[in-house]
PDB file of N, CA and C in Angstrom:
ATOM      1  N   UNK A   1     -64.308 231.439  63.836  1.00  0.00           N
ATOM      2  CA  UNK A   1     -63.294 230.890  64.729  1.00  0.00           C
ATOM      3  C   UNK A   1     -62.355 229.982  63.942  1.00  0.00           C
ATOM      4  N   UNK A   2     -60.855 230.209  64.052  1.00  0.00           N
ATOM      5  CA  UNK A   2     -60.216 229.345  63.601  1.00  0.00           C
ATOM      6  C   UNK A   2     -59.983 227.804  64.636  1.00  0.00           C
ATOM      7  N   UNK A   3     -59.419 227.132  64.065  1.00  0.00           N
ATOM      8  CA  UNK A   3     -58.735 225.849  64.515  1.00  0.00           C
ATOM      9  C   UNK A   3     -57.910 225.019  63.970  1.00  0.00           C
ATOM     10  N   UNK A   4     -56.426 225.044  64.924  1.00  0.00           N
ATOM     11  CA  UNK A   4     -55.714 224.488  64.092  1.00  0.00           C
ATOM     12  C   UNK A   4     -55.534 222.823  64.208  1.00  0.00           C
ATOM     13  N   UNK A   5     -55.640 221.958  63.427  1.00  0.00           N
ATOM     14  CA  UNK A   5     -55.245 220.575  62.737  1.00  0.00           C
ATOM     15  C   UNK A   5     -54.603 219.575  64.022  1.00  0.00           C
ATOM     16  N   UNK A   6     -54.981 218.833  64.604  1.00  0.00           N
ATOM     17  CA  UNK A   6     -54.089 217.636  65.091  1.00  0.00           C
ATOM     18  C   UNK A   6     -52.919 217.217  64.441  1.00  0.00           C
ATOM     19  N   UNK A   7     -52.160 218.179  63.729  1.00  0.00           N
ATOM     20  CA  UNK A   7     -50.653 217.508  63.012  1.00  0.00           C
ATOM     21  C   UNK A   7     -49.924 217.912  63.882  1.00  0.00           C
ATOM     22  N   UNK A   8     -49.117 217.441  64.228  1.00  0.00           N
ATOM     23  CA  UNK A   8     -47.497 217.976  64.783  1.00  0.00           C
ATOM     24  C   UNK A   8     -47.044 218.747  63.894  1.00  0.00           C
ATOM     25  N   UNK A   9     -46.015 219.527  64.260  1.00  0.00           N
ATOM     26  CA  UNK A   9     -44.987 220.467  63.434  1.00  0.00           C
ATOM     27  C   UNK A   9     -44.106 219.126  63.035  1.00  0.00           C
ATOM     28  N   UNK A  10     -43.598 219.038  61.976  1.00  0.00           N
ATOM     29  CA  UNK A  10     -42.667 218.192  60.731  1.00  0.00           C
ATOM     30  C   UNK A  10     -42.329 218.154  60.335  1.00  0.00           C
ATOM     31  N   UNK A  11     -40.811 217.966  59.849  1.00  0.00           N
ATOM     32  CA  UNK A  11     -40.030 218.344  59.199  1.00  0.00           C
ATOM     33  C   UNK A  11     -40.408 217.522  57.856  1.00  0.00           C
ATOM     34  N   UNK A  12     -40.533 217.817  56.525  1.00  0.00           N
ATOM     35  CA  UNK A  12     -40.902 217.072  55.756  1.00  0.00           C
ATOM     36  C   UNK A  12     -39.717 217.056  54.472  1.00  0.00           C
ATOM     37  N   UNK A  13     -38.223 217.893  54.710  1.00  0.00           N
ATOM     38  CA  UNK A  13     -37.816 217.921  53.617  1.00  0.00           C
ATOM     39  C   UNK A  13     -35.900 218.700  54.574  1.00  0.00           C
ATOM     40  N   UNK A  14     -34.833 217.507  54.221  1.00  0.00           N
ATOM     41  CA  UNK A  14     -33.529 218.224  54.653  1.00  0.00           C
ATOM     42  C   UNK A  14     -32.663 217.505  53.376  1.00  0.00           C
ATOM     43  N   UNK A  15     -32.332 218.933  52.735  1.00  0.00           N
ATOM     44  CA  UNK A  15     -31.382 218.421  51.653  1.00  0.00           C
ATOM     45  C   UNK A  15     -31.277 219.341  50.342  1.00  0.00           C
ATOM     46  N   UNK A  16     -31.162 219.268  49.495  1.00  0.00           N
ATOM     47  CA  UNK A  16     -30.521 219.945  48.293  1.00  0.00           C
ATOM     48  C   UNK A  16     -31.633 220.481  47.889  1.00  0.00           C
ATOM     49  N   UNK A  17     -31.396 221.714  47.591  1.00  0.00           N
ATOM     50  CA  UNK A  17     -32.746 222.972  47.091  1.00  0.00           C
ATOM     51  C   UNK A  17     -33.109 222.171  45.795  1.00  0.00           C
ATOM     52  N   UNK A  18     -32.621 221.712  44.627  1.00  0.00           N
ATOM     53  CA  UNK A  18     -32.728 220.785  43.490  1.00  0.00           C
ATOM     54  C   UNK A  18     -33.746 219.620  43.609  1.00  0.00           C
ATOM     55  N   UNK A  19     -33.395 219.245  44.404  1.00  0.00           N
ATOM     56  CA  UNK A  19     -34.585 217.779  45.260  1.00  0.00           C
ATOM     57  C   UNK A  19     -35.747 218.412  45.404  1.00  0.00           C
ATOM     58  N   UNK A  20     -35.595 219.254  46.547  1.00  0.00           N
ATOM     59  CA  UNK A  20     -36.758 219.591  47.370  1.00  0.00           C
ATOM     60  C   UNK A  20     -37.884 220.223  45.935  1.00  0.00           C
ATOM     61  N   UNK A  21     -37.257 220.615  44.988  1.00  0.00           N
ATOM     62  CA  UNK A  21     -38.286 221.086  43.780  1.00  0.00           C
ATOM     63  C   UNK A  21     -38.591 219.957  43.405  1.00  0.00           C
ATOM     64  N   UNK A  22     -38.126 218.916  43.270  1.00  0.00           N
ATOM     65  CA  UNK A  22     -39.193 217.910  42.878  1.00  0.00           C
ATOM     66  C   UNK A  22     -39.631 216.851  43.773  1.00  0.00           C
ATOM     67  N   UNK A  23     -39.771 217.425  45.163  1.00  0.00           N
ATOM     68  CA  UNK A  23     -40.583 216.711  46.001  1.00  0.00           C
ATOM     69  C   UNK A  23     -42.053 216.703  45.828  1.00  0.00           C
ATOM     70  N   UNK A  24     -42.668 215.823  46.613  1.00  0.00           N
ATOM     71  CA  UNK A  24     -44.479 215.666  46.534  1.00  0.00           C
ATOM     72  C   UNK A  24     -44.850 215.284  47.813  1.00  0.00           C
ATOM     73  N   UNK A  25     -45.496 216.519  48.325  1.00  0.00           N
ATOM     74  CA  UNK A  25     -45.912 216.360  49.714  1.00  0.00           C
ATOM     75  C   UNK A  25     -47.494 215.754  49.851  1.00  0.00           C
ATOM     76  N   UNK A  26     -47.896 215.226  50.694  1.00  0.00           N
ATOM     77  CA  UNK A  26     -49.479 214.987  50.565  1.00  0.00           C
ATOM     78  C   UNK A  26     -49.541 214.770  52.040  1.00  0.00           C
ATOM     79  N   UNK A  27     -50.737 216.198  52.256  1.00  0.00           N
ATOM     80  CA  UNK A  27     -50.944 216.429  54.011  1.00  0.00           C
ATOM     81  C   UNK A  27     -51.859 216.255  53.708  1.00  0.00           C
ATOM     82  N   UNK A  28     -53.015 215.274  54.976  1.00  0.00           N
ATOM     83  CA  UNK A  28     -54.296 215.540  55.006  1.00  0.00           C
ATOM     84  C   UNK A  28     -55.158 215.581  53.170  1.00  0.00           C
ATOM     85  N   UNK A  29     -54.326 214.305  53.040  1.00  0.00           N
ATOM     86  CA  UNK A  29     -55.227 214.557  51.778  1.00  0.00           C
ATOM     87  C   UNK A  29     -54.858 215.645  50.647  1.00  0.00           C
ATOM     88  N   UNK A  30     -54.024 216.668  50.689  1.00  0.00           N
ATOM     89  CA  UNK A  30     -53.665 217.646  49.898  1.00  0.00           C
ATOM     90  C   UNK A  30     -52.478 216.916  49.408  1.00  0.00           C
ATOM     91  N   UNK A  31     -52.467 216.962  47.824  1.00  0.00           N
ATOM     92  CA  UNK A  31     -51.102 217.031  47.214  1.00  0.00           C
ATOM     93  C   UNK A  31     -50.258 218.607  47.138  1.00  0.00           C
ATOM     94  N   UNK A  32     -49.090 218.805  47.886  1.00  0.00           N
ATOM     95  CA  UNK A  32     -48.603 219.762  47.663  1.00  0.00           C
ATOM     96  C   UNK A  32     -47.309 219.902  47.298  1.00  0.00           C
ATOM     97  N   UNK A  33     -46.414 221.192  46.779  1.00  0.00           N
ATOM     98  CA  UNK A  33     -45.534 221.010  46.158  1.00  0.00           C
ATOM     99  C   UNK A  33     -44.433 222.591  46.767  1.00  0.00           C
ATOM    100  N   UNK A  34     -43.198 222.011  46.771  1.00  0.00           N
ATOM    101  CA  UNK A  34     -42.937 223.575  47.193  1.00  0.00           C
ATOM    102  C   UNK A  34     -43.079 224.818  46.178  1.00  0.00           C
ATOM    103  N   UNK A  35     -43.456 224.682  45.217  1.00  0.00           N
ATOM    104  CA  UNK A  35     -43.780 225.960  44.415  1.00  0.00           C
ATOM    105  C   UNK A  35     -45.174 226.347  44.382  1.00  0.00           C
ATOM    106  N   UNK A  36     -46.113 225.449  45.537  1.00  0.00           N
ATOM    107  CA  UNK A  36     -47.798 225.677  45.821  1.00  0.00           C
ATOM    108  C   UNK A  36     -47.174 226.823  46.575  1.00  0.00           C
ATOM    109  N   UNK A  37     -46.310 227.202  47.264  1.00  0.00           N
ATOM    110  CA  UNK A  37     -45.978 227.719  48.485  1.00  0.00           C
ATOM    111  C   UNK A  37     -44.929 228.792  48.635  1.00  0.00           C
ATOM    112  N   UNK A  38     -44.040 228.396  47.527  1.00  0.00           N
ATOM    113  CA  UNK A  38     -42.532 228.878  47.989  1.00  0.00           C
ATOM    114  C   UNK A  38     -42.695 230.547  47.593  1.00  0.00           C
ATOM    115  N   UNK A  39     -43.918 231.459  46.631  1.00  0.00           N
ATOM    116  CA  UNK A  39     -43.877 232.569  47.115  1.00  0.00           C
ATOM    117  C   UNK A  39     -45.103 233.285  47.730  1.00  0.00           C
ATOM    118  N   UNK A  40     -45.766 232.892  47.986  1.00  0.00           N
ATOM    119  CA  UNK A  40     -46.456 233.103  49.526  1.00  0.00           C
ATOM    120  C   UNK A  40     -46.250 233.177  51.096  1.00  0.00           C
ATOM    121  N   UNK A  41     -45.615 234.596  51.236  1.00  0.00           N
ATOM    122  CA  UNK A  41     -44.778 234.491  52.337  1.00  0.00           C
ATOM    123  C   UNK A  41     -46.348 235.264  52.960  1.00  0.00           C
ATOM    124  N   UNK A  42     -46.045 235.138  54.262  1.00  0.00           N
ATOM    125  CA  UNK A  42     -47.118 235.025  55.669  1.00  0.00           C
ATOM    126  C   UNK A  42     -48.092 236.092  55.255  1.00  0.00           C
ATOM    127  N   UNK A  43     -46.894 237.034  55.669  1.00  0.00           N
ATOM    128  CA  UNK A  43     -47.831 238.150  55.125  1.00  0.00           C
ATOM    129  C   UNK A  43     -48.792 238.698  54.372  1.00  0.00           C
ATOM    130  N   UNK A  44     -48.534 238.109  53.063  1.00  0.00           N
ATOM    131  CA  UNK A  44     -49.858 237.956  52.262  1.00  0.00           C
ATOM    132  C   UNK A  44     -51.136 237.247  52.929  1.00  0.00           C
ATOM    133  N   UNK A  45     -51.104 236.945  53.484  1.00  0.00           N
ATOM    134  CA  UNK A  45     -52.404 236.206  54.047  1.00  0.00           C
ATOM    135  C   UNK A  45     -53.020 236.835  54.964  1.00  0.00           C
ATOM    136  N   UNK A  46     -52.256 238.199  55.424  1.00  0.00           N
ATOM    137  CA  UNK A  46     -53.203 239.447  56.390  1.00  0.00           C
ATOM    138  C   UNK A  46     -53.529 240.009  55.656  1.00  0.00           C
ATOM    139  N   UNK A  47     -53.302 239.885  54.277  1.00  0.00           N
ATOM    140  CA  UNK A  47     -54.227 240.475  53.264  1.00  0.00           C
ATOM    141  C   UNK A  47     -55.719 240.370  53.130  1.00  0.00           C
ATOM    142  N   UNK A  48     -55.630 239.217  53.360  1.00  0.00           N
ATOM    143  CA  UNK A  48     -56.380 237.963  52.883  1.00  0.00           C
ATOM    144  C   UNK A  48     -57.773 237.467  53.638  1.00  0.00           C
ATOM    145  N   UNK A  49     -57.499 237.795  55.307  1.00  0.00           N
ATOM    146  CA  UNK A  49     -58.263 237.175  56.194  1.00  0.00           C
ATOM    147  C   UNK A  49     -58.237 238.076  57.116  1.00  0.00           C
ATOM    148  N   UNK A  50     -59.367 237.746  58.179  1.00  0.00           N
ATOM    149  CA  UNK A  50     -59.210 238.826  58.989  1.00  0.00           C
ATOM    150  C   UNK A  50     -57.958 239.194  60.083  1.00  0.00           C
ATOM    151  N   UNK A  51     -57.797 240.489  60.769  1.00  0.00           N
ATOM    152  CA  UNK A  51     -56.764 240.607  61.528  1.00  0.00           C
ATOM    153  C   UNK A  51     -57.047 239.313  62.704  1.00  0.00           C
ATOM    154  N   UNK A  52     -58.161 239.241  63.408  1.00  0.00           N
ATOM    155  CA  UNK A  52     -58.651 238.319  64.555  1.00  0.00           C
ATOM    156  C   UNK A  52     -58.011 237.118  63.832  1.00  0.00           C
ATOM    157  N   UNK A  53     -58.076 236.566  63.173  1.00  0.00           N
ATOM    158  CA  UNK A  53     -57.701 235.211  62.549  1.00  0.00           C
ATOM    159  C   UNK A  53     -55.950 234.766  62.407  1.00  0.00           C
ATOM    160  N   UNK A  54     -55.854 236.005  61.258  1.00  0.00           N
ATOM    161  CA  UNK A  54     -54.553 236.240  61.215  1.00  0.00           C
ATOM    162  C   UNK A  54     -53.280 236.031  62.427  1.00  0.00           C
ATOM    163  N   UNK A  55     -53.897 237.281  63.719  1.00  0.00           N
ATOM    164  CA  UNK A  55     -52.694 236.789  64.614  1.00  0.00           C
ATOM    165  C   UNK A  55     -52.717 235.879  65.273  1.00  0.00           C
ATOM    166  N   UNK A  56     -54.131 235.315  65.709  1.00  0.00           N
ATOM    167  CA  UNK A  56     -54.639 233.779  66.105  1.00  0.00           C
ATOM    168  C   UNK A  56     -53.372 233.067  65.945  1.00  0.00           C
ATOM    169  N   UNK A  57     -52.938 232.767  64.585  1.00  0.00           N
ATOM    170  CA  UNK A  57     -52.244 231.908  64.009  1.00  0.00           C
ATOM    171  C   UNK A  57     -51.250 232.600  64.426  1.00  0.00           C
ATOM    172  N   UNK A  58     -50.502 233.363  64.184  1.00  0.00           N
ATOM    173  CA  UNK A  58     -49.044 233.907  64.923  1.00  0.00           C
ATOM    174  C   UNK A  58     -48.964 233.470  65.980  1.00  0.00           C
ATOM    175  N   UNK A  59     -50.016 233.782  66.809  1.00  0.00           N
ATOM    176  CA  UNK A  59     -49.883 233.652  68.308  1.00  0.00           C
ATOM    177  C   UNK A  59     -49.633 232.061  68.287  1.00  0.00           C
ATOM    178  N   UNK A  60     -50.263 230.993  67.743  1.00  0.00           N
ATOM    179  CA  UNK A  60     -50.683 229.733  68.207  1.00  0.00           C
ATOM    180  C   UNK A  60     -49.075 229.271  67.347  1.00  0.00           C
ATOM    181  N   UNK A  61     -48.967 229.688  66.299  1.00  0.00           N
ATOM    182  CA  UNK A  61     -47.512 229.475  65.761  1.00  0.00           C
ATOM    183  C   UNK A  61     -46.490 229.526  66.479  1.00  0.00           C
ATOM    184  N   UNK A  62     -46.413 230.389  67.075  1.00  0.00           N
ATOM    185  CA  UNK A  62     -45.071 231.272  67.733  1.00  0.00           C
ATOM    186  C   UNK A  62     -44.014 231.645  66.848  1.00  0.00           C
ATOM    187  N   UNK A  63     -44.665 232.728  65.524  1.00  0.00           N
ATOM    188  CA  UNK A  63     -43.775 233.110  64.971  1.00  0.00           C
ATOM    189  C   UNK A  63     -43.322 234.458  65.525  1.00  0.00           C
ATOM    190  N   UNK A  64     -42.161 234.969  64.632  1.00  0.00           N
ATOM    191  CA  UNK A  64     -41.759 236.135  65.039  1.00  0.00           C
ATOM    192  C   UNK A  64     -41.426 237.033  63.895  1.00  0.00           C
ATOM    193  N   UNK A  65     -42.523 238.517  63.924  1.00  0.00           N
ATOM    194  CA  UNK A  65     -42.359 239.076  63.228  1.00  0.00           C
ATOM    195  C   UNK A  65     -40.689 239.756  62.555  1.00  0.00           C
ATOM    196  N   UNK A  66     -40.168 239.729  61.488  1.00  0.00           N
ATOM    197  CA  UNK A  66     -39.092 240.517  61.621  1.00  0.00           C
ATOM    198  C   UNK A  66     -39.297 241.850  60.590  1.00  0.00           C
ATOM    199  N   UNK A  67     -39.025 243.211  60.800  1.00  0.00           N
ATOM    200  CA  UNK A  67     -39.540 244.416  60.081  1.00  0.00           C
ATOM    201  C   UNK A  67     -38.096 244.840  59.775  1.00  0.00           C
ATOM    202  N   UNK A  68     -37.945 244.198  58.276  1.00  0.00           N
ATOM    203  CA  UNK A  68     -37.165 244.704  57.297  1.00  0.00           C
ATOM    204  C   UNK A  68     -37.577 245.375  56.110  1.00  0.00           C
ATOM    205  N   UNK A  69     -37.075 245.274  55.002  1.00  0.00           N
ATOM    206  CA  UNK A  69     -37.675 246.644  53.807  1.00  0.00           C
ATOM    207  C   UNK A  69     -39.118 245.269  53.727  1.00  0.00           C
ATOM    208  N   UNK A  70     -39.062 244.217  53.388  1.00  0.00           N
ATOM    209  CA  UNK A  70     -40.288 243.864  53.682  1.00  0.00           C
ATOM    210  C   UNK A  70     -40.391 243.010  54.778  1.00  0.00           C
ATOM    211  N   UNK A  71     -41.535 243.218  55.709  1.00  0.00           N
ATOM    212  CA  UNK A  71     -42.064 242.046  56.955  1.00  0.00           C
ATOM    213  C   UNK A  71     -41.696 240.802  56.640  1.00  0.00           C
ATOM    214  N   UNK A  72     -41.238 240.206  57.481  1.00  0.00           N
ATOM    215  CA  UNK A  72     -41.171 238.752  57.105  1.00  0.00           C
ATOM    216  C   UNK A  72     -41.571 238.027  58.271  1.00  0.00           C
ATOM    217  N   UNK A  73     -42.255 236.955  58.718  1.00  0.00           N
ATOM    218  CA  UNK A  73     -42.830 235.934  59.912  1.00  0.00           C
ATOM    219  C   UNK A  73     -42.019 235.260  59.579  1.00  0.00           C
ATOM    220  N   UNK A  74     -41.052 234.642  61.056  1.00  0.00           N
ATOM    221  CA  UNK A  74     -40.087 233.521  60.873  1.00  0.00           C
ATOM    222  C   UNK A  74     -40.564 232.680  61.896  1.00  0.00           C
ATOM    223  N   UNK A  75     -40.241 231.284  61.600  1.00  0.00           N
ATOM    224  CA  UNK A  75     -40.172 230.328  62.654  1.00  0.00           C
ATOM    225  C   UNK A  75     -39.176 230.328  63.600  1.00  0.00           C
ATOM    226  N   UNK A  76     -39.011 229.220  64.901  1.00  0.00           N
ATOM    227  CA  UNK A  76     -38.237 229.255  65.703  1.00  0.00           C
ATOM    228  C   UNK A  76     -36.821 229.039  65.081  1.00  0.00           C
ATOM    229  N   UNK A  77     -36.920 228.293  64.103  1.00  0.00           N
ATOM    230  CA  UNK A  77     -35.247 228.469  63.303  1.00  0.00           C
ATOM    231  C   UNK A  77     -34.892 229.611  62.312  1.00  0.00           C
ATOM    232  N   UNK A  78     -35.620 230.729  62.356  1.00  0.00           N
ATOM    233  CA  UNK A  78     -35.401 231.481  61.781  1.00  0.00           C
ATOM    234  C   UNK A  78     -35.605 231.346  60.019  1.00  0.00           C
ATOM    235  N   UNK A  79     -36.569 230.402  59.890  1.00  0.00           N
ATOM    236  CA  UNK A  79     -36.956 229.871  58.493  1.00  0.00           C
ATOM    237  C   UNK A  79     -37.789 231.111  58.110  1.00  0.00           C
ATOM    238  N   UNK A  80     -38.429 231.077  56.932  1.00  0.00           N
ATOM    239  CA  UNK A  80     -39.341 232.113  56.436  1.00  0.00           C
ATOM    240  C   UNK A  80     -40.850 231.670  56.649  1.00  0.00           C
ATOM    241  N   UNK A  81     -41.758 231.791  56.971  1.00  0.00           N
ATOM    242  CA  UNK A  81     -43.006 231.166  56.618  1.00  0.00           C
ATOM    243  C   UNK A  81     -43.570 231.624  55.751  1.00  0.00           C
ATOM    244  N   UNK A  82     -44.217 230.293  54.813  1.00  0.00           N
ATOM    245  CA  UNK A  82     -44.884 230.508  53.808  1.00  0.00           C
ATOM    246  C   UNK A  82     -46.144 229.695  53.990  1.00  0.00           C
ATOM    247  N   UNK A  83     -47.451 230.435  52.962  1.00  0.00           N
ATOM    248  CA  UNK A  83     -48.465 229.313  53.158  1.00  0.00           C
ATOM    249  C   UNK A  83     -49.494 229.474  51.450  1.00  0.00           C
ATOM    250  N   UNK A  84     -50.100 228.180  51.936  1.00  0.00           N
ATOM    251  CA  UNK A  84     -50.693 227.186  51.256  1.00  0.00           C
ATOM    252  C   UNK A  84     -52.311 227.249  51.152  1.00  0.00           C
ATOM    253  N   UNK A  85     -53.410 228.187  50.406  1.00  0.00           N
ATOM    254  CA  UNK A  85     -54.339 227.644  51.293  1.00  0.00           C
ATOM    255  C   UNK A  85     -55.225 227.237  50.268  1.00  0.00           C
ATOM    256  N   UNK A  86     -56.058 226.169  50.663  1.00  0.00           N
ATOM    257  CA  UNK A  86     -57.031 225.427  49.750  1.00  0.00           C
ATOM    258  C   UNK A  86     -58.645 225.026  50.423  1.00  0.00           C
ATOM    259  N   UNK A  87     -59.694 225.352  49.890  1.00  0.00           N
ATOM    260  CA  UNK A  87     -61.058 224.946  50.340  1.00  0.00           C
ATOM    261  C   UNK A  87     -61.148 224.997  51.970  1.00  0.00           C
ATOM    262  N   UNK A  88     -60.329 226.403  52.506  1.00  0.00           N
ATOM    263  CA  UNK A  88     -60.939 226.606  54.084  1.00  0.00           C
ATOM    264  C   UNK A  88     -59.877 226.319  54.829  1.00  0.00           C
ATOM    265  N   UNK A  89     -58.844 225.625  54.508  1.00  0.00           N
ATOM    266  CA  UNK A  89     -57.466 225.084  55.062  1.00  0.00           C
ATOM    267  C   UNK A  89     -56.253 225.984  54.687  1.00  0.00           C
ATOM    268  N   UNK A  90     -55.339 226.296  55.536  1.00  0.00           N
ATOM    269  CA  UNK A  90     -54.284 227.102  55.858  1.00  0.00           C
ATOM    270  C   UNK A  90     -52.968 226.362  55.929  1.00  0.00           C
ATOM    271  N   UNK A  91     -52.350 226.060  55.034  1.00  0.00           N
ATOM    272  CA  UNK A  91     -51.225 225.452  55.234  1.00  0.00           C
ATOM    273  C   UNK A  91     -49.985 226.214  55.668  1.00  0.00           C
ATOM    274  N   UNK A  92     -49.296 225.946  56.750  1.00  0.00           N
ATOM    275  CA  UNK A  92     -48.162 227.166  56.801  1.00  0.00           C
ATOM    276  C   UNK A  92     -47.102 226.050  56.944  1.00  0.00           C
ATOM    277  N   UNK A  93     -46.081 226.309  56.368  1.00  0.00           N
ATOM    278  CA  UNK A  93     -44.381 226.098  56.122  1.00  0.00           C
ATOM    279  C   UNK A  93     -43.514 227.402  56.443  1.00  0.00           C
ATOM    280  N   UNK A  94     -42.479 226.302  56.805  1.00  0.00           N
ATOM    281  CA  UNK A  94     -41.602 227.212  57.403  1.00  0.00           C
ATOM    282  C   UNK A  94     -40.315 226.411  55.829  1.00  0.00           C
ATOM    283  N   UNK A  95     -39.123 227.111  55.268  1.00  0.00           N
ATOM    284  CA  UNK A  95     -38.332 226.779  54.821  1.00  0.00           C
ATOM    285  C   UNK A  95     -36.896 228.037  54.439  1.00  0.00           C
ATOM    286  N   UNK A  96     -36.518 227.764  54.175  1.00  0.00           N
ATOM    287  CA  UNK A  96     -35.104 228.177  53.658  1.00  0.00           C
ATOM    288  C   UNK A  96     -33.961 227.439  53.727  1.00  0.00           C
ATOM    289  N   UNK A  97     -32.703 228.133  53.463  1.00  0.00           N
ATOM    290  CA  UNK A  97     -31.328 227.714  53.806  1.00  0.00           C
ATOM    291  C   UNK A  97     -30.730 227.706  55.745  1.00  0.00           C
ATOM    292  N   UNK A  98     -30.988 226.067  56.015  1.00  0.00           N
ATOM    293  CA  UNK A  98     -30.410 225.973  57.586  1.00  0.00           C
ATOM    294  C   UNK A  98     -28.802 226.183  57.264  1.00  0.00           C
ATOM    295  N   UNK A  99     -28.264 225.368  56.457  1.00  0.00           N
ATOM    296  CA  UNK A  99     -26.645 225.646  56.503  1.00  0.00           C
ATOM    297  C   UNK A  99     -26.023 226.086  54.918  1.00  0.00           C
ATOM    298  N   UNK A 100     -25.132 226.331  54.519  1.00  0.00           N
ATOM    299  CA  UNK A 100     -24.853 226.592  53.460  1.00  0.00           C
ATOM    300  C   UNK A 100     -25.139 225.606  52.564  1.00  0.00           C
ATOM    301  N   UNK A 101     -25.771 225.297  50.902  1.00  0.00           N
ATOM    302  CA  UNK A 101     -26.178 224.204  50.168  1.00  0.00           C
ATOM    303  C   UNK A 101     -26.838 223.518  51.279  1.00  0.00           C
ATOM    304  N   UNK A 102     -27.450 223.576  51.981  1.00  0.00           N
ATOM    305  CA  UNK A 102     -28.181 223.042  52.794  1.00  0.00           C
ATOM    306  C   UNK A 102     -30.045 223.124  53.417  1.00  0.00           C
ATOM    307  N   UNK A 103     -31.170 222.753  52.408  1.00  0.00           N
ATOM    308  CA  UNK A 103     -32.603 223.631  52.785  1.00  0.00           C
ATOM    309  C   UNK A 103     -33.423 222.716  53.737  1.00  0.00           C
ATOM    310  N   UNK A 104     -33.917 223.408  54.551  1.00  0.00           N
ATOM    311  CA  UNK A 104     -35.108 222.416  55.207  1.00  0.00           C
ATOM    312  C   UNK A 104     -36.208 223.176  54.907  1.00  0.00           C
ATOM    313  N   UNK A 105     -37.420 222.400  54.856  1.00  0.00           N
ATOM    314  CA  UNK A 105     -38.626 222.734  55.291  1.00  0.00           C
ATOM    315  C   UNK A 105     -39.458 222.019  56.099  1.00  0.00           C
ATOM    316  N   UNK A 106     -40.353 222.545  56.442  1.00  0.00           N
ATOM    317  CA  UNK A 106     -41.091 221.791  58.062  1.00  0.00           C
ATOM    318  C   UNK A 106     -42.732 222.229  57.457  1.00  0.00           C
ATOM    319  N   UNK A 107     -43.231 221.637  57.879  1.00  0.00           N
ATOM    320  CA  UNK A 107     -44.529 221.852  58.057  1.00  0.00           C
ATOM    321  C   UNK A 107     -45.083 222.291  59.154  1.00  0.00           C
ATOM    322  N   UNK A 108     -45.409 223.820  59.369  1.00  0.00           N
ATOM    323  CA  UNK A 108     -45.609 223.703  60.596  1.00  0.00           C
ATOM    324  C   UNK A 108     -47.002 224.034  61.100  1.00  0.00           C
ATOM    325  N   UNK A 109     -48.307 224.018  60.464  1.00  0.00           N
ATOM    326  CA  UNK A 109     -49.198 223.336  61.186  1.00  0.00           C
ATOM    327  C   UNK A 109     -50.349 223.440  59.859  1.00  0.00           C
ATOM    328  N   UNK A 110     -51.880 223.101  60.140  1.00  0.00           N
ATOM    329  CA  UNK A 110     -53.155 223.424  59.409  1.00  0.00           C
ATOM    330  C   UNK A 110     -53.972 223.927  59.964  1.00  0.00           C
ATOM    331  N   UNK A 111     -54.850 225.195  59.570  1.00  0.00           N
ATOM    332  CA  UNK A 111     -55.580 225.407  60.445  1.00  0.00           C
ATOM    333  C   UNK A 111     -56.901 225.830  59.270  1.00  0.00           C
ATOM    334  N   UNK A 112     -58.163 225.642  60.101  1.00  0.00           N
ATOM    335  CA  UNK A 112     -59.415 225.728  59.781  1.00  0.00           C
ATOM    336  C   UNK A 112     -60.234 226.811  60.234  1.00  0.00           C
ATOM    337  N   UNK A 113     -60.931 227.369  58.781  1.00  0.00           N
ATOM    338  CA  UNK A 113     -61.670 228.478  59.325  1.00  0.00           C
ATOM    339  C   UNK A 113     -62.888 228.209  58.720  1.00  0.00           C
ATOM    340  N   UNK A 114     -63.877 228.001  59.694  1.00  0.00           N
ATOM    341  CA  UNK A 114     -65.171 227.831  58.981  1.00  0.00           C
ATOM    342  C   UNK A 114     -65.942 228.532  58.076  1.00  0.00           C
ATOM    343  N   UNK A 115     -65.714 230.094  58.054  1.00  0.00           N
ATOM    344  CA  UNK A 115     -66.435 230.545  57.142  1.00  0.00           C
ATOM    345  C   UNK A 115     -65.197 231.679  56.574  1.00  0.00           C
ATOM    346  N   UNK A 116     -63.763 230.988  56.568  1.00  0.00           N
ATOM    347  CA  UNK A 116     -63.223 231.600  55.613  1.00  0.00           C
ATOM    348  C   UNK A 116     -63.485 231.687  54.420  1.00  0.00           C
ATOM    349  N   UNK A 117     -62.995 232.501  53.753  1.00  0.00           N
ATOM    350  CA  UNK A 117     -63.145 233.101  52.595  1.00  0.00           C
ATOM    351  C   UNK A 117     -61.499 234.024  51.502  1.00  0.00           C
ATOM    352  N   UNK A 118     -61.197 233.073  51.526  1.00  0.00           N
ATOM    353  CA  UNK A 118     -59.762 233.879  50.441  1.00  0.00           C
ATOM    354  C   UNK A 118     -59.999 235.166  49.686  1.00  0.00           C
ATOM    355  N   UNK A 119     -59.396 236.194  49.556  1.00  0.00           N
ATOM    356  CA  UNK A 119     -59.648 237.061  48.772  1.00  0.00           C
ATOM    357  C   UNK A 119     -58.413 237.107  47.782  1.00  0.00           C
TER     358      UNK A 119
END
């Protein structure tokens, strides 16, 4: 069974793609970085874990699949999601370009799987 984290969704980063590479995030104890993340898009992680788990998190996300030459899971702003995962924990981000020279990223949640297992 998964479960996701008491965090709010968060914006943790609005401003120059240059910056945001040398930002230092620390969730829950994790130091993270956007290049822990930035090519790990969603999809890889139905690789990874089971389907039951997998859309869990879509569903509880409310992302939305989009089926271009490759799948991509977007957030409600149409960001990309990417994720993060370390010792059983699921980090998912949402980021890209909101306006022209312009990147956000959000954090948008953690979730726990007790007897996950990464492949």
């Amino acid at each position: 069974m998964i479960k996701k984290a008491e965090i709010p969704r968060q914006k943790l980063f609005d401003g120059d793609e240059e910056k945001c590479l040398k930002e230092v995030f620390q969730i829950k104890n994790q130091i993270i970085t956007l290049t822990d993340f930035y090519n790990n898009p969603l999809r890889a992680l139905q690789k990874s874990i089971d389907d039951e788990t997998f859309f869990a998190v879509i569903k509880e996300g409310n992302f939305n699949l989009i089926n271009s030459f490759n799948e991509k899971y977007l957030s409600e702003e149409g960001l990309e999601i990417s994720f993060f995962y370390n010792n059983g924990a699921i980090f998912l981000f949402s980021y890209g370009e909101y306006q022209p020279g312009r990147y956000i990223l959000y954090l948008e949640g953690v979730w726990y799987h007790q007897t996950l297992e990464y492949k």
